[in-house]
N, C-alpha and C. Protein backbone atom coordinates (compact mmCIF):
# COMPACT_ATOMS: atom_id res chain seq x y z
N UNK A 1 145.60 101.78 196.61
CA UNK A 1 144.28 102.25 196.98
C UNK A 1 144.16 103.73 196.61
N UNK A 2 142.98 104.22 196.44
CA UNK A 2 142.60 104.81 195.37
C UNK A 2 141.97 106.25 196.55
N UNK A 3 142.28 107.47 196.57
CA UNK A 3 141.40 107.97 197.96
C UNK A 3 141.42 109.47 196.74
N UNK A 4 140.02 110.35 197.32
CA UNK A 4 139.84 111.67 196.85
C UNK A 4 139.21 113.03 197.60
N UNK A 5 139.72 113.81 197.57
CA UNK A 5 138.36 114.98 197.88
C UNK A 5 138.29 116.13 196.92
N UNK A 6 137.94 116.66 197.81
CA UNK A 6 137.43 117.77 196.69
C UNK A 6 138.40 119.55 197.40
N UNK A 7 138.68 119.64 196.94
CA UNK A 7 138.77 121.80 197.33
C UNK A 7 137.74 122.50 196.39
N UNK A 8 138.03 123.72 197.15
CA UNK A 8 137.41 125.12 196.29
C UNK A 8 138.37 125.56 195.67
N UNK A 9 137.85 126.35 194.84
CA UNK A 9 139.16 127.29 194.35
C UNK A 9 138.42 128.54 193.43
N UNK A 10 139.28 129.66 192.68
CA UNK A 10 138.36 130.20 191.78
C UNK A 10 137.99 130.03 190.50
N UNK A 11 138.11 128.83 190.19
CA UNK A 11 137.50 128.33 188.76
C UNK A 11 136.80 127.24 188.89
N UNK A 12 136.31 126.80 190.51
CA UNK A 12 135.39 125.86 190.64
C UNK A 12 135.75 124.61 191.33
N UNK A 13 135.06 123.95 192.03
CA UNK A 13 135.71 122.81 192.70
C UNK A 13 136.97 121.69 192.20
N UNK A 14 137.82 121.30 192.63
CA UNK A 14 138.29 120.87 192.02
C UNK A 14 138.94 119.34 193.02
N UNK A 15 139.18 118.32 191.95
CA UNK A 15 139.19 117.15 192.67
C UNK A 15 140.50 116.79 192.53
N UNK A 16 141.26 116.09 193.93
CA UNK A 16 142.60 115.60 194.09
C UNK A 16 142.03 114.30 194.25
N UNK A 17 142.96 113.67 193.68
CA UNK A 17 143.10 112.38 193.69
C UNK A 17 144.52 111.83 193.96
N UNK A 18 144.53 110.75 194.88
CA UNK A 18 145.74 110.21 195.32
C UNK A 18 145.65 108.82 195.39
N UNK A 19 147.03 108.18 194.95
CA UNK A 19 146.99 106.82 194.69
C UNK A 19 147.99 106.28 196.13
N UNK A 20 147.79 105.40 196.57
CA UNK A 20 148.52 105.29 197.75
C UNK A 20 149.51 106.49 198.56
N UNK A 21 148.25 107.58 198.86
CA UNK A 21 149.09 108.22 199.31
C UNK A 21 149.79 109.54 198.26
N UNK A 22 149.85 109.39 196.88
CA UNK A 22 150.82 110.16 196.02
C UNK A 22 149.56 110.67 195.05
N UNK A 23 149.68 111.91 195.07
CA UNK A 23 148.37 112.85 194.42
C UNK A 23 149.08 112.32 192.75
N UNK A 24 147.69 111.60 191.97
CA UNK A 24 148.17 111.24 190.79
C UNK A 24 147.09 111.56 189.95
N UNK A 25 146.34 112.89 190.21
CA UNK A 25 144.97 113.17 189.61
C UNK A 25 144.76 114.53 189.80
N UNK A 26 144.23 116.07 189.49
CA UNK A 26 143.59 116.96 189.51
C UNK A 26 142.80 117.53 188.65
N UNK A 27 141.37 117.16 189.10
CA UNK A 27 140.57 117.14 187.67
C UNK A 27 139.76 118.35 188.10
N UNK A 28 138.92 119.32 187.23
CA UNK A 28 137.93 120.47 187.17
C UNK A 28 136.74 119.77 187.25
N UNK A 29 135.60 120.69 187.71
CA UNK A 29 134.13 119.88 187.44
C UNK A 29 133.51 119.59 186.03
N UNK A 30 135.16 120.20 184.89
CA UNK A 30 134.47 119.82 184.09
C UNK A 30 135.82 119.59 183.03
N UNK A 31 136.14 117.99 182.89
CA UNK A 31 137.30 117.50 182.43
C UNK A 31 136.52 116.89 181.20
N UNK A 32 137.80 116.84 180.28
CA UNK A 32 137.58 116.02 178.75
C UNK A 32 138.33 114.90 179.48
N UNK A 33 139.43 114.45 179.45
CA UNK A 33 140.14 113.39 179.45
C UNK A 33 140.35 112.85 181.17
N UNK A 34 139.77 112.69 181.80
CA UNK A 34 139.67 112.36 183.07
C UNK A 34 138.95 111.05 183.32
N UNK A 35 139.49 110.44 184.01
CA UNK A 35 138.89 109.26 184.58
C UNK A 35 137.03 108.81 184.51
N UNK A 36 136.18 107.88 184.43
CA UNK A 36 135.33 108.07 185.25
C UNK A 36 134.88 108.34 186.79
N UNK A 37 134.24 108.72 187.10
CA UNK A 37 133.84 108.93 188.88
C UNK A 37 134.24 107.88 189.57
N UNK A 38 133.83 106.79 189.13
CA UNK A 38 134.15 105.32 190.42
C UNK A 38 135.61 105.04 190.24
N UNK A 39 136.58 105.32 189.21
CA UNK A 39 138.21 105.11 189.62
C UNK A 39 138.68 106.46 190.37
N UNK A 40 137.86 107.12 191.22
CA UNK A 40 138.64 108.17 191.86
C UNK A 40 138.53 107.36 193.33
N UNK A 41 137.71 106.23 193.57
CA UNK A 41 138.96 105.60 194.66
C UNK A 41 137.46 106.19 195.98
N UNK A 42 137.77 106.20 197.17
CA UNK A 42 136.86 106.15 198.40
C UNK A 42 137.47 108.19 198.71
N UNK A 43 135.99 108.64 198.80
CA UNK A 43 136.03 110.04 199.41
C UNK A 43 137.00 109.65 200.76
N UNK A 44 138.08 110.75 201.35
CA UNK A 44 138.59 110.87 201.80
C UNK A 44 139.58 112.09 202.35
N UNK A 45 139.19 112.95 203.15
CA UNK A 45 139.74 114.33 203.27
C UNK A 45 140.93 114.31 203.83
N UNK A 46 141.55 113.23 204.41
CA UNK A 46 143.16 112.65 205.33
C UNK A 46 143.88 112.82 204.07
N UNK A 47 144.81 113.47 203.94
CA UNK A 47 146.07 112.98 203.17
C UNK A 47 146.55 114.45 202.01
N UNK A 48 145.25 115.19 202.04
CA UNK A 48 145.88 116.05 201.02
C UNK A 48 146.11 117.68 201.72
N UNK A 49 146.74 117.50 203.01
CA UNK A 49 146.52 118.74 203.23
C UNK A 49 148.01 119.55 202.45
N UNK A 50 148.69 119.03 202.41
CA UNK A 50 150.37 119.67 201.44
C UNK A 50 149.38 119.98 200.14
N UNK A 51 149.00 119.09 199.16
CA UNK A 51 148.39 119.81 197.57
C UNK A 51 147.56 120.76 198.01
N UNK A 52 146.16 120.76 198.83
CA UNK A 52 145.51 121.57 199.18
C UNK A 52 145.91 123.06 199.85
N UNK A 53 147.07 123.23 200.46
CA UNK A 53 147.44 123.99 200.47
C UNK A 53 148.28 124.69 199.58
N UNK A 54 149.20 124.03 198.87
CA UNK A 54 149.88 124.95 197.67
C UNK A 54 148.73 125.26 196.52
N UNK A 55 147.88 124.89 196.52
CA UNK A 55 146.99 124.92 195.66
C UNK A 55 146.42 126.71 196.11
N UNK A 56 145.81 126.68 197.61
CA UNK A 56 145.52 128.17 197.75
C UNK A 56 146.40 128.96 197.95
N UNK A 57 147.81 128.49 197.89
CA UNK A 57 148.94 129.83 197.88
C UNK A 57 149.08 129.98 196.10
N UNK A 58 149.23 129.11 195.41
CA UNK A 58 148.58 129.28 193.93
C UNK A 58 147.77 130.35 193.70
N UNK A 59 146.18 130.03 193.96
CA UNK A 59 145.41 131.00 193.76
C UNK A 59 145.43 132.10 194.46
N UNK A 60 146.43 132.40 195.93
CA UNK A 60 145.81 133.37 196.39
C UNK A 60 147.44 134.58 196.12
N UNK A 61 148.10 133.96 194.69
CA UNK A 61 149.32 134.98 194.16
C UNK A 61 150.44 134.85 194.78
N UNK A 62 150.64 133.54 196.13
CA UNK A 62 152.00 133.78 196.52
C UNK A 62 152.81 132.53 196.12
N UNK A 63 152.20 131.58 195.31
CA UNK A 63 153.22 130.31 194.62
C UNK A 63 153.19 130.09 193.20
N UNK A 64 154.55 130.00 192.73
CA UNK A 64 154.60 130.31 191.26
C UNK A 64 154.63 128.74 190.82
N UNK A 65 155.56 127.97 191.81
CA UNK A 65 155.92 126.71 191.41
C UNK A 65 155.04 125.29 192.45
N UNK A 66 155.02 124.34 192.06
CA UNK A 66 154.73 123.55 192.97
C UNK A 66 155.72 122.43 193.22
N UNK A 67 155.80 121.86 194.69
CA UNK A 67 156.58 121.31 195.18
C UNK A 67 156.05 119.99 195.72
N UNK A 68 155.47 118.68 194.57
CA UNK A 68 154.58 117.60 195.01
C UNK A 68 155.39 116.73 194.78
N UNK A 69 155.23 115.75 195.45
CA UNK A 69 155.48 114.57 194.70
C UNK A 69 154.17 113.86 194.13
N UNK A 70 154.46 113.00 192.62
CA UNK A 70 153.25 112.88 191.63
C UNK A 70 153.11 111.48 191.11
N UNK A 71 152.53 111.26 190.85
CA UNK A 71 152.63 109.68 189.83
C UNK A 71 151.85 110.10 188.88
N UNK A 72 152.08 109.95 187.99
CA UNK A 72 151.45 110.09 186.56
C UNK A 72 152.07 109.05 185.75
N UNK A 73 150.70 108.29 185.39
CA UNK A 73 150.85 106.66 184.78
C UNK A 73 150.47 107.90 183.19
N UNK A 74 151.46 107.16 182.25
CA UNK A 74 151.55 107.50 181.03
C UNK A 74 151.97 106.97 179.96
N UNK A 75 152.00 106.93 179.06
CA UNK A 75 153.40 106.82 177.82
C UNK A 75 154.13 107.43 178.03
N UNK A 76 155.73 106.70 177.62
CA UNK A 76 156.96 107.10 177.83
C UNK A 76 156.43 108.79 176.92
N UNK A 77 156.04 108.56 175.62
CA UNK A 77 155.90 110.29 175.07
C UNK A 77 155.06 111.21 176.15
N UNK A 78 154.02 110.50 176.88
CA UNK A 78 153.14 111.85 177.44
C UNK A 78 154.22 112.01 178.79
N UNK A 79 154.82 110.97 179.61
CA UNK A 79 155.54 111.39 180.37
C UNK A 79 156.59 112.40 180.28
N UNK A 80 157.32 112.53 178.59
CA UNK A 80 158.14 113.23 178.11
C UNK A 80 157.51 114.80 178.15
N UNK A 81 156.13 114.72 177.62
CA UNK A 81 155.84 115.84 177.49
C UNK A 81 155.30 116.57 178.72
N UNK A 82 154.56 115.76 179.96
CA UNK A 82 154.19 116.27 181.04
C UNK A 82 155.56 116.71 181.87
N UNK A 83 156.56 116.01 181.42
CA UNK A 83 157.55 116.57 182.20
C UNK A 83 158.08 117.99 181.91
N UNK A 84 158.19 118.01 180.53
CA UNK A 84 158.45 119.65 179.39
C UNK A 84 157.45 120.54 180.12
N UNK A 85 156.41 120.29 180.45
CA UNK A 85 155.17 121.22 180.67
C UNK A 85 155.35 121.75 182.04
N UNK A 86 156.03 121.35 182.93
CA UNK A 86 156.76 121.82 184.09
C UNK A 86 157.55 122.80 184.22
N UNK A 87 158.39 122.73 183.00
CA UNK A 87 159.66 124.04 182.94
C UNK A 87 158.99 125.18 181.98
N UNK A 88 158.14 125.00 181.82
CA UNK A 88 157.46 126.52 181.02
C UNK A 88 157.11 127.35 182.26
N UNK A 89 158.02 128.24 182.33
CA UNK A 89 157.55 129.29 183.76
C UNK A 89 156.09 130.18 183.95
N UNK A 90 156.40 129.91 184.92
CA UNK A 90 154.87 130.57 185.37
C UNK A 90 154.93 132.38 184.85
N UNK A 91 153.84 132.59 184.19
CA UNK A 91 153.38 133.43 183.47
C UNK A 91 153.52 133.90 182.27
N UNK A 92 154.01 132.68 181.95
CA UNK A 92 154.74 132.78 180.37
C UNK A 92 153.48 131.76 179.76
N UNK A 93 154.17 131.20 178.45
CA UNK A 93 153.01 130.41 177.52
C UNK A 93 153.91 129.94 176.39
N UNK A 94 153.58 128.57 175.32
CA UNK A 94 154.53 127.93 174.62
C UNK A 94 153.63 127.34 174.18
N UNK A 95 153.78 127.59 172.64
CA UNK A 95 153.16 126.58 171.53
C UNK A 95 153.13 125.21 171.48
N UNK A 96 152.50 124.68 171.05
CA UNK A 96 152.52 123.49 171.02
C UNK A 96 153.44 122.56 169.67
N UNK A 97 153.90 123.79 169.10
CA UNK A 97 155.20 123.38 167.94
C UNK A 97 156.56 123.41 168.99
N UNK A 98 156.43 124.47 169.42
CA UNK A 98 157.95 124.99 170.52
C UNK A 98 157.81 123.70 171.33
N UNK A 99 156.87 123.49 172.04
CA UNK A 99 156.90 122.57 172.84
C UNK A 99 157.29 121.07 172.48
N UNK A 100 156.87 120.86 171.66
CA UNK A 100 157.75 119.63 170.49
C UNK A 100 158.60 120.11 169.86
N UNK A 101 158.95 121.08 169.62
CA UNK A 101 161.05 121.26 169.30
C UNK A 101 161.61 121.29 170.95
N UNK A 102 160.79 121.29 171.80
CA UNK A 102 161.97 121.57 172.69
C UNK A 102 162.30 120.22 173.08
N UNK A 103 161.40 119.40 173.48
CA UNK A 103 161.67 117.64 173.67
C UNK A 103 162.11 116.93 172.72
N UNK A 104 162.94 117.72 171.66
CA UNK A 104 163.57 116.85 170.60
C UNK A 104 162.64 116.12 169.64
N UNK A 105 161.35 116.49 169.67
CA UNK A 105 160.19 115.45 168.80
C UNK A 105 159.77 116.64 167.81
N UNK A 106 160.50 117.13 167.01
CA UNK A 106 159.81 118.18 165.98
C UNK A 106 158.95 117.59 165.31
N UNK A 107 157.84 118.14 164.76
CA UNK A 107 156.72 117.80 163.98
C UNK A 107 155.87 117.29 164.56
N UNK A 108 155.40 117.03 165.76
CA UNK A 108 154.91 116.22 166.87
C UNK A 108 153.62 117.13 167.65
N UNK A 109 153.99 118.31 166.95
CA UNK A 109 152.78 119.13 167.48
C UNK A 109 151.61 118.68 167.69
N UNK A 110 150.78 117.84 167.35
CA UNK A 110 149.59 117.47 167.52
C UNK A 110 149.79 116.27 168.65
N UNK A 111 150.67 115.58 168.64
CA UNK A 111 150.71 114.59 169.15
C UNK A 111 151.03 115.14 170.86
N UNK A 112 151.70 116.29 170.72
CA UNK A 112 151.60 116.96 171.97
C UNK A 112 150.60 117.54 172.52
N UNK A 113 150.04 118.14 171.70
CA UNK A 113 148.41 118.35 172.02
C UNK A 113 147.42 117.60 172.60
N UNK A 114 147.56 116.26 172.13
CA UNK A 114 146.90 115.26 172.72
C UNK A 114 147.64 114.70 174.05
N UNK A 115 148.70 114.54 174.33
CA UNK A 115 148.79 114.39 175.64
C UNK A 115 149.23 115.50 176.80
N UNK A 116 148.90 116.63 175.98
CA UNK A 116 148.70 117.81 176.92
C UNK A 116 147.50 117.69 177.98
N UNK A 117 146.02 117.27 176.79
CA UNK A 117 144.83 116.63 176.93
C UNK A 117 144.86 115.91 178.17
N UNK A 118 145.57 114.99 177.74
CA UNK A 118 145.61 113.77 178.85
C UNK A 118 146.03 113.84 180.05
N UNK A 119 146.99 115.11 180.37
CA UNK A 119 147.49 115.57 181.42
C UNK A 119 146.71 115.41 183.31
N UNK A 120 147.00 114.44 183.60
CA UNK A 120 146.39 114.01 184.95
C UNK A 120 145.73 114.92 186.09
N UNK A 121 147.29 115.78 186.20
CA UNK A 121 146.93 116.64 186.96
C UNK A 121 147.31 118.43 186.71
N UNK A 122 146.30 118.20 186.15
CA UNK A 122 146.07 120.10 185.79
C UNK A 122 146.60 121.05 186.55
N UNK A 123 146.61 121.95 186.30
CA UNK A 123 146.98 123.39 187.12
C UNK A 123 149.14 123.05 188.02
N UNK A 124 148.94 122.12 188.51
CA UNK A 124 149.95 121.88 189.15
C UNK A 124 151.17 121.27 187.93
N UNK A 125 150.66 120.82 187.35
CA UNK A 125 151.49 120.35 185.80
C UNK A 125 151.09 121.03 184.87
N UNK A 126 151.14 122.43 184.37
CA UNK A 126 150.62 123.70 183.82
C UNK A 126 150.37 123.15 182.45
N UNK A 127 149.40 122.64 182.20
CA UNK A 127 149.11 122.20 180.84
C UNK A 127 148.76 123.48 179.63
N UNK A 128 147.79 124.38 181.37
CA UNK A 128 147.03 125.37 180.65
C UNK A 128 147.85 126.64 180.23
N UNK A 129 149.51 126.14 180.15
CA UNK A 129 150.05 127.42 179.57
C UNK A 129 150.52 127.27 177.90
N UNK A 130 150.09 126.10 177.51
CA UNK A 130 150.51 125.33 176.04
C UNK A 130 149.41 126.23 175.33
N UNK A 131 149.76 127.15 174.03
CA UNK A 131 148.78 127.53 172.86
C UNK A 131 148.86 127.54 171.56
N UNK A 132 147.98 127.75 170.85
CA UNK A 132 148.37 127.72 169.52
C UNK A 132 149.43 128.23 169.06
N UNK A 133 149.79 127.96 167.92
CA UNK A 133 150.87 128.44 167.21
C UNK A 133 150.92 129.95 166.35
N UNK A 134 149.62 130.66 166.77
CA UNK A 134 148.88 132.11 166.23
C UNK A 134 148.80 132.88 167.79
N UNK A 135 149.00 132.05 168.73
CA UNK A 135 148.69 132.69 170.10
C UNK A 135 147.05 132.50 170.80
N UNK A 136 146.38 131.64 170.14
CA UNK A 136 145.10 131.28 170.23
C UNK A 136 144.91 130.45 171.92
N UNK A 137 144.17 130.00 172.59
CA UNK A 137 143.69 129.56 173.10
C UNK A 137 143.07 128.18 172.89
N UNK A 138 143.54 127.33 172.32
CA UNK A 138 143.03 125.76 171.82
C UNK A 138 143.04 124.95 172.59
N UNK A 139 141.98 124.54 172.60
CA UNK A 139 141.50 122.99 173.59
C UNK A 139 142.37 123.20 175.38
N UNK A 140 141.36 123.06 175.86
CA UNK A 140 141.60 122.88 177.34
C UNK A 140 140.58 121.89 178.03
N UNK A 141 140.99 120.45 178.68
CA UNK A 141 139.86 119.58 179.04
C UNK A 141 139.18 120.61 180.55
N UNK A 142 139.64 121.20 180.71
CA UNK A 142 138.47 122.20 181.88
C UNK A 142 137.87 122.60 181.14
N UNK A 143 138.17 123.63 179.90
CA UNK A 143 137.01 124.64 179.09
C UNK A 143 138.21 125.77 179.05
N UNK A 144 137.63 125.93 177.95
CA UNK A 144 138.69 127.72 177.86
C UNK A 144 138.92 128.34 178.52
N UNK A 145 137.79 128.84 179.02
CA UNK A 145 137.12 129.59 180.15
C UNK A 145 138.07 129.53 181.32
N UNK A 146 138.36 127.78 181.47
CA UNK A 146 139.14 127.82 182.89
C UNK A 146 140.57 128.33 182.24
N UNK A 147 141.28 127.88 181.51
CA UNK A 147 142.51 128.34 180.39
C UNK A 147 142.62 129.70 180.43
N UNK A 148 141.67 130.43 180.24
CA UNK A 148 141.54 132.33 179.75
C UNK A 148 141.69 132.60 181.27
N UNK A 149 141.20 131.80 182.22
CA UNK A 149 141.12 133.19 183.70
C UNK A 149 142.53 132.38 184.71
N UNK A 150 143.18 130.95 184.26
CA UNK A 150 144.20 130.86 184.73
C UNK A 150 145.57 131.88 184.10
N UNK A 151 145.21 131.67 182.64
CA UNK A 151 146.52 132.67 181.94
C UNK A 151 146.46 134.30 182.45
N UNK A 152 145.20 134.93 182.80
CA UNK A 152 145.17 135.67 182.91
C UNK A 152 145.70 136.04 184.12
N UNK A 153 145.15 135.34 185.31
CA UNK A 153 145.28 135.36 186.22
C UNK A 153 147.05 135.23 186.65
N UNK A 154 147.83 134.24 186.41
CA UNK A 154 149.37 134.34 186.46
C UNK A 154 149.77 135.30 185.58
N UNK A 155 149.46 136.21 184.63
CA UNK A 155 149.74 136.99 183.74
C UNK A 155 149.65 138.29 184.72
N UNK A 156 148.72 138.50 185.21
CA UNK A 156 148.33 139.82 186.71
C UNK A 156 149.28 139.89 187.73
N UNK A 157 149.66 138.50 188.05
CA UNK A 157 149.91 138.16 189.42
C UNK A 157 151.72 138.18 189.01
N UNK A 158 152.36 137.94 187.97
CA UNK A 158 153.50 138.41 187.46
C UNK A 158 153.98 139.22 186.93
N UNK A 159 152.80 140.45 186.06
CA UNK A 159 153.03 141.46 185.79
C UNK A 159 153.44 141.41 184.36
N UNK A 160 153.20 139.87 183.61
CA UNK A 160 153.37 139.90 182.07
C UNK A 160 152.31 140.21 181.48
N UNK A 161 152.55 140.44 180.16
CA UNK A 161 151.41 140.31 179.26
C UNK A 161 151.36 138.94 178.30
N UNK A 162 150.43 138.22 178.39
CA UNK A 162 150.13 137.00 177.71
C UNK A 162 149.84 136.72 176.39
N UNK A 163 148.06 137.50 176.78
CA UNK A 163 147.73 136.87 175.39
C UNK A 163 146.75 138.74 174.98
């Protein structure tokens, strides 16, 4: 069974989704590769108070990492790669070539790209730290926009320089 709500945050509402219980969704109000509306399951505010809260120690500069348990239905490759997208530390950033040499799939760059895309649950599975291979900013299913003020934002809040 399928349950959701919604938080605030500072790049705009944002929706958890949980599949029996196990947050297997975090989408922006404004996703490319996200579900339609009716598979997010019956509104429901019971169940997410653990994501909802690391979520505002996230935004509010005091959590670098998150500590969920997740389901993310995938291909064995996007599972490969959502898992890679975990160990890129917070306030750092990794090409999307690096990121396919590091999972042993060289040349795969695009193919990582696309299930960067596909990435379920955003922000908490740091999709938005994957960039071009020039240091560019390419494709984010939130919008750049959300991409430019998350990098920036862990870039402040760690004291690196990004981009």
């Amino acid at each position: 069974m399928r349950t959701y709500t919604v938080v605030e945050s500072p790049i705009g509402p944002l929706t958890l989704v949980a599949e029996d219980g196990t947050l297997c969704g975090l989408y922006m109000a404004v996703y490319r590769h996200g579900p339609p509306l009716d598979r997010f399951g019956l509104r429901d505010d019971d169940g997410f108070d653990e994501p909802a809260r690391q979520l505002a120690e996230y935004f509010a500069g005091d959590r670098t990492e998150f500590d969920l348990e997740l389901r993310m239905d995938g291909t064995p490759f996007q599972r490969k790669v959502w898992a890679a997208l975990r160990d890129i530390p917070y306030g750092e950033t990794e090409s999307y070539g690096e990121l396919a040499q590091r999972i042993g799939e060289p040349g795969s760059a695009r193919a990582v790209g696309l299930s960067n895309g596909k990435n379920p649950v955003s922000i908490i599975v740091p999709c938005h730290r994957v960039i071009g291979s020039t240091g560019s900013l390419t494709g984010y299913g939130g919008g750049l926009e959300r991409k430019q003020f998350l990098l920036a934002f862990e870039a402040r809040v760690s004291g690196r320089t990004l981009i």
